[in-house]
PDB file of N, CA and C in Angstrom:
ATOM      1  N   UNK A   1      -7.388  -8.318  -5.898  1.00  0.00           N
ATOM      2  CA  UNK A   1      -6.506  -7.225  -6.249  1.00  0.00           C
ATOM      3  C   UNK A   1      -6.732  -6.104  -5.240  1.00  0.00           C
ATOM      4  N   UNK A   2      -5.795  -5.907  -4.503  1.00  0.00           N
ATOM      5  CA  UNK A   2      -6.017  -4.431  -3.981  1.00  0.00           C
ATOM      6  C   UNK A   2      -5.192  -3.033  -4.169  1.00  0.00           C
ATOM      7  N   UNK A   3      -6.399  -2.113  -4.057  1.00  0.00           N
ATOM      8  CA  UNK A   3      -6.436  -1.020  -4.383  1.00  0.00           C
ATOM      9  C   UNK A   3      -5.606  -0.123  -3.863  1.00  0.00           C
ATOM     10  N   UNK A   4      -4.158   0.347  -4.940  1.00  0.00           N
ATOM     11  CA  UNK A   4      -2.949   0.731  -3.763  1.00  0.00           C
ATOM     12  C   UNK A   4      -2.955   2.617  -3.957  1.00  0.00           C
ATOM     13  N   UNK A   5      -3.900   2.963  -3.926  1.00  0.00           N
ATOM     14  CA  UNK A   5      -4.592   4.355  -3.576  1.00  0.00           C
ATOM     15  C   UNK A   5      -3.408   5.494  -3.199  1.00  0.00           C
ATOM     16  N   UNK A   6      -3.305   6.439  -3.362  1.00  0.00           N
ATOM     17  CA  UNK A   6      -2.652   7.564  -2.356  1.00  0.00           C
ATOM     18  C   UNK A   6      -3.743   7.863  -0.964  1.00  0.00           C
ATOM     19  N   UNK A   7      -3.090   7.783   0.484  1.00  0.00           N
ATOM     20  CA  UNK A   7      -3.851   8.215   1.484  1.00  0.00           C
ATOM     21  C   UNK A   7      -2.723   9.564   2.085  1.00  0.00           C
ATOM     22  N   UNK A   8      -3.172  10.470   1.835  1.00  0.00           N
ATOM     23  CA  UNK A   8      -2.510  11.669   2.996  1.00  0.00           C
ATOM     24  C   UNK A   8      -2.881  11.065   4.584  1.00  0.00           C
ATOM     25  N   UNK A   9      -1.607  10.607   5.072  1.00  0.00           N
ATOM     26  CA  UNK A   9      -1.591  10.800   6.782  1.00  0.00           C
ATOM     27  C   UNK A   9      -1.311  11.869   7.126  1.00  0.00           C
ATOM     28  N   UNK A  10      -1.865  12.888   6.941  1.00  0.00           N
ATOM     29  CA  UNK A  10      -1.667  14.471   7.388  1.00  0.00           C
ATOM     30  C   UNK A  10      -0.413  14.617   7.229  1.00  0.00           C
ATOM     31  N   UNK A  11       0.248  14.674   6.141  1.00  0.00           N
ATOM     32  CA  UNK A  11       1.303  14.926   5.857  1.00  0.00           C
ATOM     33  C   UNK A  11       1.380  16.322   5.672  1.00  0.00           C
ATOM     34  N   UNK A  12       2.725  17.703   6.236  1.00  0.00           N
ATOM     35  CA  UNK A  12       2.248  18.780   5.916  1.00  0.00           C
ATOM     36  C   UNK A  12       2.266  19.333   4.739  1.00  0.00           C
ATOM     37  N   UNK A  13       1.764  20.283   4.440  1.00  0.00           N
ATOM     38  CA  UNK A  13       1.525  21.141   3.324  1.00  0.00           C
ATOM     39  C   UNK A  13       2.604  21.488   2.720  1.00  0.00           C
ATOM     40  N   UNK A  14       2.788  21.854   1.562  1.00  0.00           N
ATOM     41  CA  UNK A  14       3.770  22.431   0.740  1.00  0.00           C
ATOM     42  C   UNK A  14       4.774  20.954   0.482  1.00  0.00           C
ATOM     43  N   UNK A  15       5.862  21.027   0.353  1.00  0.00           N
ATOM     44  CA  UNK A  15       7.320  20.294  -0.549  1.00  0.00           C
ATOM     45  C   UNK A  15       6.886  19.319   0.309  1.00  0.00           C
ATOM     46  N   UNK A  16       7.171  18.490   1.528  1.00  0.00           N
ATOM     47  CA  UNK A  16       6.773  17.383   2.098  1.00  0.00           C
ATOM     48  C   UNK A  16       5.404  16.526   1.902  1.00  0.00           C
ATOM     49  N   UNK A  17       4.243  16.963   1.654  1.00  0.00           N
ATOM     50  CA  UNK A  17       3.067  16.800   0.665  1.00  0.00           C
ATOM     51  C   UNK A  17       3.428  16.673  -0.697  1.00  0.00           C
ATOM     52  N   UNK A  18       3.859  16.831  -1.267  1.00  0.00           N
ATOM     53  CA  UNK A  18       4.424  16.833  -2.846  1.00  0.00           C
ATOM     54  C   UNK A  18       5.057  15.606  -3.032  1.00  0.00           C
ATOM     55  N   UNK A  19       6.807  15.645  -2.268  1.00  0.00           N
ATOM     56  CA  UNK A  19       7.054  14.567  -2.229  1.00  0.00           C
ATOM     57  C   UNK A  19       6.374  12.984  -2.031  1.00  0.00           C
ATOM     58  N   UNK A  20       6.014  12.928  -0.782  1.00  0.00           N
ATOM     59  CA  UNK A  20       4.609  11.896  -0.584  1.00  0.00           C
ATOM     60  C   UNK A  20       4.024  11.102  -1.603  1.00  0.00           C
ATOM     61  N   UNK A  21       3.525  12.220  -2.455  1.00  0.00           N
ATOM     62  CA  UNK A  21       2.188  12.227  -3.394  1.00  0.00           C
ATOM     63  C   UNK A  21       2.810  11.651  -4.568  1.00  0.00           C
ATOM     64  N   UNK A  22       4.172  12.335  -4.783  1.00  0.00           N
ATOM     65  CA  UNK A  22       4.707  12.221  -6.514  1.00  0.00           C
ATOM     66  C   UNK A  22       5.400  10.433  -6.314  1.00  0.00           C
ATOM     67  N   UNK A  23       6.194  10.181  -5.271  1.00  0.00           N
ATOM     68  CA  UNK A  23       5.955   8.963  -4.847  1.00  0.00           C
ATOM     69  C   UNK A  23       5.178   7.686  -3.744  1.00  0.00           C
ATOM     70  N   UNK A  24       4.417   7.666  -4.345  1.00  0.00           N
ATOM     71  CA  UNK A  24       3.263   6.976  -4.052  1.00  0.00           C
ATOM     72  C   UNK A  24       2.724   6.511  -5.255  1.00  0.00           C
ATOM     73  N   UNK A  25       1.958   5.340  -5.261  1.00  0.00           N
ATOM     74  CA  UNK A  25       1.850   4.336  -6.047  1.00  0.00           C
ATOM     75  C   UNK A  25       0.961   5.323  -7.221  1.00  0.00           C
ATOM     76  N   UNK A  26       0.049   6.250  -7.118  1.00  0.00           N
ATOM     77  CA  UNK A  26      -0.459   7.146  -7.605  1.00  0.00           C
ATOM     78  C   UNK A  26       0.286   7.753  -9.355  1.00  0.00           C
ATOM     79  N   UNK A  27       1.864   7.542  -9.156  1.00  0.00           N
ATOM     80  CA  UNK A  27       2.535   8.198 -10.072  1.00  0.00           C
ATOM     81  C   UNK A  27       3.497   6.547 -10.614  1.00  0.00           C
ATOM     82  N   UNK A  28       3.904   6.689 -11.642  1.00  0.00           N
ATOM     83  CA  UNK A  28       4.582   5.394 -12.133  1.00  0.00           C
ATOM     84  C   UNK A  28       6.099   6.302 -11.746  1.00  0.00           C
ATOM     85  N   UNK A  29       7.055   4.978 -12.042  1.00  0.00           N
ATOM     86  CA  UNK A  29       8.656   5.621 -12.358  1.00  0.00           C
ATOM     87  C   UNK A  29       9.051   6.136 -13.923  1.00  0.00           C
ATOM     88  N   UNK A  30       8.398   5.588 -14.141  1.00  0.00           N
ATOM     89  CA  UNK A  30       8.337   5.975 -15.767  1.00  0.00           C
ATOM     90  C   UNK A  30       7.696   7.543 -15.986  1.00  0.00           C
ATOM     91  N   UNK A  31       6.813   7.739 -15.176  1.00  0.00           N
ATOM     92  CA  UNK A  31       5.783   9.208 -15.381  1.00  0.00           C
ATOM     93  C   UNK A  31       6.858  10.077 -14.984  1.00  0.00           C
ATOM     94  N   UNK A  32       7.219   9.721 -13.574  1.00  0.00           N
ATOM     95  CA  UNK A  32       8.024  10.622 -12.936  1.00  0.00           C
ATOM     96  C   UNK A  32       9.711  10.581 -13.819  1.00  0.00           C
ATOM     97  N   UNK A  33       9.855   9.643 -14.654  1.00  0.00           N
ATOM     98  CA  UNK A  33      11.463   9.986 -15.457  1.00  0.00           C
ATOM     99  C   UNK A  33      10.788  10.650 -16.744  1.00  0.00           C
ATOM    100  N   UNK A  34       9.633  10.531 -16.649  1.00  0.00           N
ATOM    101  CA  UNK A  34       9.348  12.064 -17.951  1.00  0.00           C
ATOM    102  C   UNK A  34       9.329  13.184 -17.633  1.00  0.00           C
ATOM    103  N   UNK A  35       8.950  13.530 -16.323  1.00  0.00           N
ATOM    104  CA  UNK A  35       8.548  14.930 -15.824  1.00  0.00           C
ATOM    105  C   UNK A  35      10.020  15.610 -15.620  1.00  0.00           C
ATOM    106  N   UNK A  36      10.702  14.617 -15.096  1.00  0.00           N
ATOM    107  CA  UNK A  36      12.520  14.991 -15.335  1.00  0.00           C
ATOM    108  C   UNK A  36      12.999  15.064 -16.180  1.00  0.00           C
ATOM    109  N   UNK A  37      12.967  14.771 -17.098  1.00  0.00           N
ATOM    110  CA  UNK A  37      13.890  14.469 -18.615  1.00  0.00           C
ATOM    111  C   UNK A  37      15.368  14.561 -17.680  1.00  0.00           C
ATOM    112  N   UNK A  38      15.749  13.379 -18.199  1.00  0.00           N
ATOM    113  CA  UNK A  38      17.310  13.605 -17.872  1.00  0.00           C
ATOM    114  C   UNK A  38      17.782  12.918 -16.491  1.00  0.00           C
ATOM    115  N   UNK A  39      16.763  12.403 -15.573  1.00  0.00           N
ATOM    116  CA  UNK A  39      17.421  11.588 -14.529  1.00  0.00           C
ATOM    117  C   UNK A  39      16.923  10.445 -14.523  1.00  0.00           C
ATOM    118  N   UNK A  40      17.095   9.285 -15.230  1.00  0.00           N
ATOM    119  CA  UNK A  40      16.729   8.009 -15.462  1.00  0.00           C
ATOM    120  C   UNK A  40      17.339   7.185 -14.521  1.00  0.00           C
ATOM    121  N   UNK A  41      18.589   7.474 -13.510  1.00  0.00           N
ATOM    122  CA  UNK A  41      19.093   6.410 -12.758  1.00  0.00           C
ATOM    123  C   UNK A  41      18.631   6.770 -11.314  1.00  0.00           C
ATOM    124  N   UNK A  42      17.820   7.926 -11.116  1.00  0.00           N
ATOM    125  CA  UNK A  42      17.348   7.889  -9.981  1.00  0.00           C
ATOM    126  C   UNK A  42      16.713   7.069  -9.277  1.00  0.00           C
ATOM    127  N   UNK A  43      16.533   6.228  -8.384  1.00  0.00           N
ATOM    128  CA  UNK A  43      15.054   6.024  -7.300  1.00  0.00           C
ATOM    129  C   UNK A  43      13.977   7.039  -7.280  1.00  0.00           C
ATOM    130  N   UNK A  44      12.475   6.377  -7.208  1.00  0.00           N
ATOM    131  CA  UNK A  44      11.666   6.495  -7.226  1.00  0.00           C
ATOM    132  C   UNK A  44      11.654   7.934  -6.391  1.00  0.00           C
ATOM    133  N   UNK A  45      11.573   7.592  -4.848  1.00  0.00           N
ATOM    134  CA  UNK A  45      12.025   8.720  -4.020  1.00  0.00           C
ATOM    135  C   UNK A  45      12.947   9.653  -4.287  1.00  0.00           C
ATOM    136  N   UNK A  46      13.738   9.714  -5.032  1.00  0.00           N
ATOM    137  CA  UNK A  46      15.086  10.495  -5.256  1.00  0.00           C
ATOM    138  C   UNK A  46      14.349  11.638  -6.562  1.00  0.00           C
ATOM    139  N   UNK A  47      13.664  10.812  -7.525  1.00  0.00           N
ATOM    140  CA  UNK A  47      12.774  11.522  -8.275  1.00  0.00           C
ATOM    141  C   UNK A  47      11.523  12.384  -7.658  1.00  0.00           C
ATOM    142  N   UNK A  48      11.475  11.842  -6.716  1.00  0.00           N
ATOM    143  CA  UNK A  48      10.128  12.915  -6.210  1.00  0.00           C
ATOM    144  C   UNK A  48      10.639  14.022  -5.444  1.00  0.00           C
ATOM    145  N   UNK A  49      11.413  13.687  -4.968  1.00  0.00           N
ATOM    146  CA  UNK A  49      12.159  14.927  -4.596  1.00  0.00           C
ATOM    147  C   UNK A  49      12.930  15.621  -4.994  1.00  0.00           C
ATOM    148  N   UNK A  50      13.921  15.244  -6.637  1.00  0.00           N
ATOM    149  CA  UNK A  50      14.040  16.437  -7.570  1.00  0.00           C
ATOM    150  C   UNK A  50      12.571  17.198  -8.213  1.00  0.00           C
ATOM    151  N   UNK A  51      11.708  16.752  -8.471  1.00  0.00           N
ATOM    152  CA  UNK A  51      10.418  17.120  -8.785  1.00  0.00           C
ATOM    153  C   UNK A  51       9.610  17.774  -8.209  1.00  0.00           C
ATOM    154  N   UNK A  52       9.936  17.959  -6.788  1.00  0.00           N
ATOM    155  CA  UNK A  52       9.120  18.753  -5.857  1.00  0.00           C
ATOM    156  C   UNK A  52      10.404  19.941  -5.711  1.00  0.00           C
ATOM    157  N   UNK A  53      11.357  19.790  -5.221  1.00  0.00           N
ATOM    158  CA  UNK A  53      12.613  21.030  -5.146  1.00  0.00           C
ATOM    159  C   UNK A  53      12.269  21.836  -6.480  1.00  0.00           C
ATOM    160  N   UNK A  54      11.891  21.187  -7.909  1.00  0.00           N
ATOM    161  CA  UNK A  54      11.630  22.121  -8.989  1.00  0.00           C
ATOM    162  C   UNK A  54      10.254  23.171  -9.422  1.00  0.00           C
ATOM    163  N   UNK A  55       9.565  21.990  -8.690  1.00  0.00           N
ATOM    164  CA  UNK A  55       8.351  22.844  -8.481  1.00  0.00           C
ATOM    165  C   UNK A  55       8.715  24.346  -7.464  1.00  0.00           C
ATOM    166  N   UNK A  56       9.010  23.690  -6.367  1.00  0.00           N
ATOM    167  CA  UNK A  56       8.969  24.927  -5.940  1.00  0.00           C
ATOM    168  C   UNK A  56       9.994  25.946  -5.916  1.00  0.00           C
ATOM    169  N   UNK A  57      10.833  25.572  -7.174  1.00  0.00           N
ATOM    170  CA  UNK A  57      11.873  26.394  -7.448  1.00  0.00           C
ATOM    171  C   UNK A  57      11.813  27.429  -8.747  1.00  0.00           C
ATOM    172  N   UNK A  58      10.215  26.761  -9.397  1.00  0.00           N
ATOM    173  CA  UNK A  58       9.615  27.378 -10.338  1.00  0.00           C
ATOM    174  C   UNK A  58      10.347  26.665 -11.776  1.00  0.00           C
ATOM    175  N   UNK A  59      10.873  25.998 -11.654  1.00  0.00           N
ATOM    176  CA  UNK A  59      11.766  24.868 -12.965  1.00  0.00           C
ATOM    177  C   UNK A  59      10.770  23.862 -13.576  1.00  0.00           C
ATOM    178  N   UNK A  60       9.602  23.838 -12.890  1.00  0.00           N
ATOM    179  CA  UNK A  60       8.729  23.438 -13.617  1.00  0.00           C
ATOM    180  C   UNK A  60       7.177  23.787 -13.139  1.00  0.00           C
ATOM    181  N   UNK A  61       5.989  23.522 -13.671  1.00  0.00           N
ATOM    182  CA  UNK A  61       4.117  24.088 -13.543  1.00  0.00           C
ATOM    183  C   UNK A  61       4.030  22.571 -13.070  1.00  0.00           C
ATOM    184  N   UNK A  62       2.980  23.142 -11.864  1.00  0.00           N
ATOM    185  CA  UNK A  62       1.881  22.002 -11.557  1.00  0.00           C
ATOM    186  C   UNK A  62       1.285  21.482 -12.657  1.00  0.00           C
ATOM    187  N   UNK A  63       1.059  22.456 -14.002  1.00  0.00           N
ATOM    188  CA  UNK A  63       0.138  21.514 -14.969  1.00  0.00           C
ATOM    189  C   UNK A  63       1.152  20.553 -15.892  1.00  0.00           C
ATOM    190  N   UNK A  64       2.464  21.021 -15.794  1.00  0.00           N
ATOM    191  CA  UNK A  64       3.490  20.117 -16.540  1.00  0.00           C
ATOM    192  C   UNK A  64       3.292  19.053 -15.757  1.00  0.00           C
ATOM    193  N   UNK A  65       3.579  18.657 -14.080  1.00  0.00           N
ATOM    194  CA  UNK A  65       3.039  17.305 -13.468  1.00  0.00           C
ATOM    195  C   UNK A  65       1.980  17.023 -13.680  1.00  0.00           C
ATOM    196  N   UNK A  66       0.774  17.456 -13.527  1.00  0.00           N
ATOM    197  CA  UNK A  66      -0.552  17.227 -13.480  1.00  0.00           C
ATOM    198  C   UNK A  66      -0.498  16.351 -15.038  1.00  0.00           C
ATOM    199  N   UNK A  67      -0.276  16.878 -15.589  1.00  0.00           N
ATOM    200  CA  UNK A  67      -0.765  16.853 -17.498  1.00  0.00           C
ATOM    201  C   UNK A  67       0.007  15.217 -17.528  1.00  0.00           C
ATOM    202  N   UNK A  68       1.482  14.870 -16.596  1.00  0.00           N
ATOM    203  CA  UNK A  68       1.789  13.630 -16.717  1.00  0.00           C
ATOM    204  C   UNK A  68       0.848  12.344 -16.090  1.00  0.00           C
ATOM    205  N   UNK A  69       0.618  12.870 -15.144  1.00  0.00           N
ATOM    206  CA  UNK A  69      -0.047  12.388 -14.431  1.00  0.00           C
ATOM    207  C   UNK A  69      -1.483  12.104 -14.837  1.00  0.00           C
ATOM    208  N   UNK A  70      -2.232  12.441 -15.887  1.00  0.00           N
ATOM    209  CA  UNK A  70      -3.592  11.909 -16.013  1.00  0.00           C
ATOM    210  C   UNK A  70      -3.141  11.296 -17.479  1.00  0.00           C
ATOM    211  N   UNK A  71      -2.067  11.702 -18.079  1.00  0.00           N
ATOM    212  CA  UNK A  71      -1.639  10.998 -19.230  1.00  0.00           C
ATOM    213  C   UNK A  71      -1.250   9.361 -18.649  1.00  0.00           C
ATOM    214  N   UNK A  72      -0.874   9.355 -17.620  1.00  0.00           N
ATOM    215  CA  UNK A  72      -0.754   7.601 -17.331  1.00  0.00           C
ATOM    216  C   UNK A  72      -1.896   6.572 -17.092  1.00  0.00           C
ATOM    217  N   UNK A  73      -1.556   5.143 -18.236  1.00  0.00           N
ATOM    218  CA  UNK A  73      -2.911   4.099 -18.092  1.00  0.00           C
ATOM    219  C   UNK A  73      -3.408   3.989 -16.662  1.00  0.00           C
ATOM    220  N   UNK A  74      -4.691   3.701 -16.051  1.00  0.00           N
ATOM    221  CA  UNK A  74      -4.580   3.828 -15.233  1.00  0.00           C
ATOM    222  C   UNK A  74      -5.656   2.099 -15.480  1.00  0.00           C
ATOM    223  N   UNK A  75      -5.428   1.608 -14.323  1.00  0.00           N
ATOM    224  CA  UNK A  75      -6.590   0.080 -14.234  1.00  0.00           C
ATOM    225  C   UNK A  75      -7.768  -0.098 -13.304  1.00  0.00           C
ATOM    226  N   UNK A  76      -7.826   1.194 -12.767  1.00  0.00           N
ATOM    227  CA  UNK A  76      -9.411   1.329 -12.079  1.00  0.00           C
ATOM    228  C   UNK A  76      -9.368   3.044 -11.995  1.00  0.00           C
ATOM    229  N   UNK A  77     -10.989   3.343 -11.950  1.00  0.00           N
ATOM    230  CA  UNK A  77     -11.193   4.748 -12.177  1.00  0.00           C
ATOM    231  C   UNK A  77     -12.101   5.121 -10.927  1.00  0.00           C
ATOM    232  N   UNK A  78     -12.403   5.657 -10.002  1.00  0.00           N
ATOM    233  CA  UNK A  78     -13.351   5.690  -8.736  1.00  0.00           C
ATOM    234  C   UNK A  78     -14.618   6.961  -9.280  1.00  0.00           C
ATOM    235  N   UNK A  79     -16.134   6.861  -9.369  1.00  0.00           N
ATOM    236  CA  UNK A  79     -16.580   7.479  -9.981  1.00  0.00           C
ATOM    237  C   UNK A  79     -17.681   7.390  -8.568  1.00  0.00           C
ATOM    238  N   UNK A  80     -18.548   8.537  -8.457  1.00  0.00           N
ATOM    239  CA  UNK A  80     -19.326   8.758  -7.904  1.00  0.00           C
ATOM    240  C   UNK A  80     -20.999   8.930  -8.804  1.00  0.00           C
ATOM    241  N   UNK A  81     -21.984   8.088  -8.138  1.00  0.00           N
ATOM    242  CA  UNK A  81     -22.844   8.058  -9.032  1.00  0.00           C
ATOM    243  C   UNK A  81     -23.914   8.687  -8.327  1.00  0.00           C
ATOM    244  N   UNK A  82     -25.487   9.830  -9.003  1.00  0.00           N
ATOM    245  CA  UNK A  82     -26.055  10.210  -8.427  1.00  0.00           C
ATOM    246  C   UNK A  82     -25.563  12.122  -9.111  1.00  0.00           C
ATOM    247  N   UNK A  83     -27.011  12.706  -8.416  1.00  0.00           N
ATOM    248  CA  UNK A  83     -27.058  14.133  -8.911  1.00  0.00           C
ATOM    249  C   UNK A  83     -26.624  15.156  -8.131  1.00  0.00           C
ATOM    250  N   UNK A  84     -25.514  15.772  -8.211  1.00  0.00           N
ATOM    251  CA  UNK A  84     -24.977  17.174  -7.894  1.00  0.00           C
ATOM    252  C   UNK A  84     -25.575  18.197  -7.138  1.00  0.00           C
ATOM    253  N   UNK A  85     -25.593  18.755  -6.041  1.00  0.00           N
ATOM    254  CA  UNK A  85     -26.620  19.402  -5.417  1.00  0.00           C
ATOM    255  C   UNK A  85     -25.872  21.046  -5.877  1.00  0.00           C
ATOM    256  N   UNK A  86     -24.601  20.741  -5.754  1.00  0.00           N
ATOM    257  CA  UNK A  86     -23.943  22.062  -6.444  1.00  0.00           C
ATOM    258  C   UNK A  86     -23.242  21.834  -7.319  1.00  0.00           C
ATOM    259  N   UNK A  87     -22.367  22.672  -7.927  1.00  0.00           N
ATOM    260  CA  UNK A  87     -21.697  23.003  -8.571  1.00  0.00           C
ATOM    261  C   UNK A  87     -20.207  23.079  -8.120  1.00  0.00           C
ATOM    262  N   UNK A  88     -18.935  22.225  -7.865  1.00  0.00           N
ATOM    263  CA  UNK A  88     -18.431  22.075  -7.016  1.00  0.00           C
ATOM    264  C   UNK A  88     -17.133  23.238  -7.483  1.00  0.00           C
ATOM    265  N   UNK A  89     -17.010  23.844  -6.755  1.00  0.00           N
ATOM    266  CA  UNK A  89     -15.294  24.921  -6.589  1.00  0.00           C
ATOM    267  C   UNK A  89     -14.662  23.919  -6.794  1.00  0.00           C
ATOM    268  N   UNK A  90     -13.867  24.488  -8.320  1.00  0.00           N
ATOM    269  CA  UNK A  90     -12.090  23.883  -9.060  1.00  0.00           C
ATOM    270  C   UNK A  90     -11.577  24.824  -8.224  1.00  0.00           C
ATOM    271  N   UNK A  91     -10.291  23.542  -7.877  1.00  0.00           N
ATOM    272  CA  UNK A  91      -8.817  24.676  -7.465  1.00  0.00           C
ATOM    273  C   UNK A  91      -8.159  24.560  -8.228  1.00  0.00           C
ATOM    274  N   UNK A  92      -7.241  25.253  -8.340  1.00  0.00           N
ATOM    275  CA  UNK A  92      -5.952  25.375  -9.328  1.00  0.00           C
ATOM    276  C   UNK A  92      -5.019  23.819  -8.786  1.00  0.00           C
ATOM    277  N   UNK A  93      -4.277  23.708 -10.217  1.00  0.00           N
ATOM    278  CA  UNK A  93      -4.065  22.746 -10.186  1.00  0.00           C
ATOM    279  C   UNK A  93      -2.648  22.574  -8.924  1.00  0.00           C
ATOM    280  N   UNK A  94      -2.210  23.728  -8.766  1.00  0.00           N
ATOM    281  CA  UNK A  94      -1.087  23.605  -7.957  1.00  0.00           C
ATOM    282  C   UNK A  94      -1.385  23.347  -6.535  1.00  0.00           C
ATOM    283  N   UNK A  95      -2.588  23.662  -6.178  1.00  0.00           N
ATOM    284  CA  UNK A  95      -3.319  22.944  -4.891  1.00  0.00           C
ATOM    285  C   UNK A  95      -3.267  21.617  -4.527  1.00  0.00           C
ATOM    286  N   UNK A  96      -3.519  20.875  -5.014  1.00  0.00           N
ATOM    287  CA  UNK A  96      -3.807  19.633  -5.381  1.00  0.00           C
ATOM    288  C   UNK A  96      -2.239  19.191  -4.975  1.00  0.00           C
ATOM    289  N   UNK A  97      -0.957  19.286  -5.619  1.00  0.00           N
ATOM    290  CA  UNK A  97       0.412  19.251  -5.144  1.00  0.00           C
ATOM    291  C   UNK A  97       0.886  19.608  -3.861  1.00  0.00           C
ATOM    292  N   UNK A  98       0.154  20.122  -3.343  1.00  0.00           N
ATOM    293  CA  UNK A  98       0.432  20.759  -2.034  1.00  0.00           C
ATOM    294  C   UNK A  98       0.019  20.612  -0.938  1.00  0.00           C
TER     295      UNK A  98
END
């Protein structure tokens, strides 16, 4: 089985990063026709890019995506094992989209 991961190829920052991310194997079509309500005949791509135009149109919160997004089953989890030397800086979740 392999592991079909999100990789950023330096994709840039802001709406083009978003897009990328929201389609990429990372997000289902199903996650992404919830975060829309209301566009079920879209493509995958066609959804990530109403979804990113709304984000940054303020029509919807990074934590409304985010919150879909950890709500989906997922079939492997990547965990790091071993003790913390710090305390690591959270970013806001709208970072992470961007």
């Amino acid at each position: 089985m392999s592991i079909k991961a999100f990789v950023d190829h330096g994709f840039p920052p802001g709406s083009e990063f978003c897009e990328k991310f929201l389609s990429s194997n990372e997000f289902t079509l199903e996650t992404l026709q919830l975060i829309s309500s209301g566009t079920g005949s879209l493509k995958k791509a066609e959804l990530a890019v109403d979804i990113a135009n709304a984000l940054e149109k303020g029509k919807l919160t990074s934590d409304e995506i985010l919150l879909a997004y950890v709500k989906q089953p997922r079939i492997w989890l990547s965990l790091k094992l071993g003790t913390c030397a710090r305390t690591p800086n959270l970013n806001s979740s709208a970072s992470l989209l961007q």
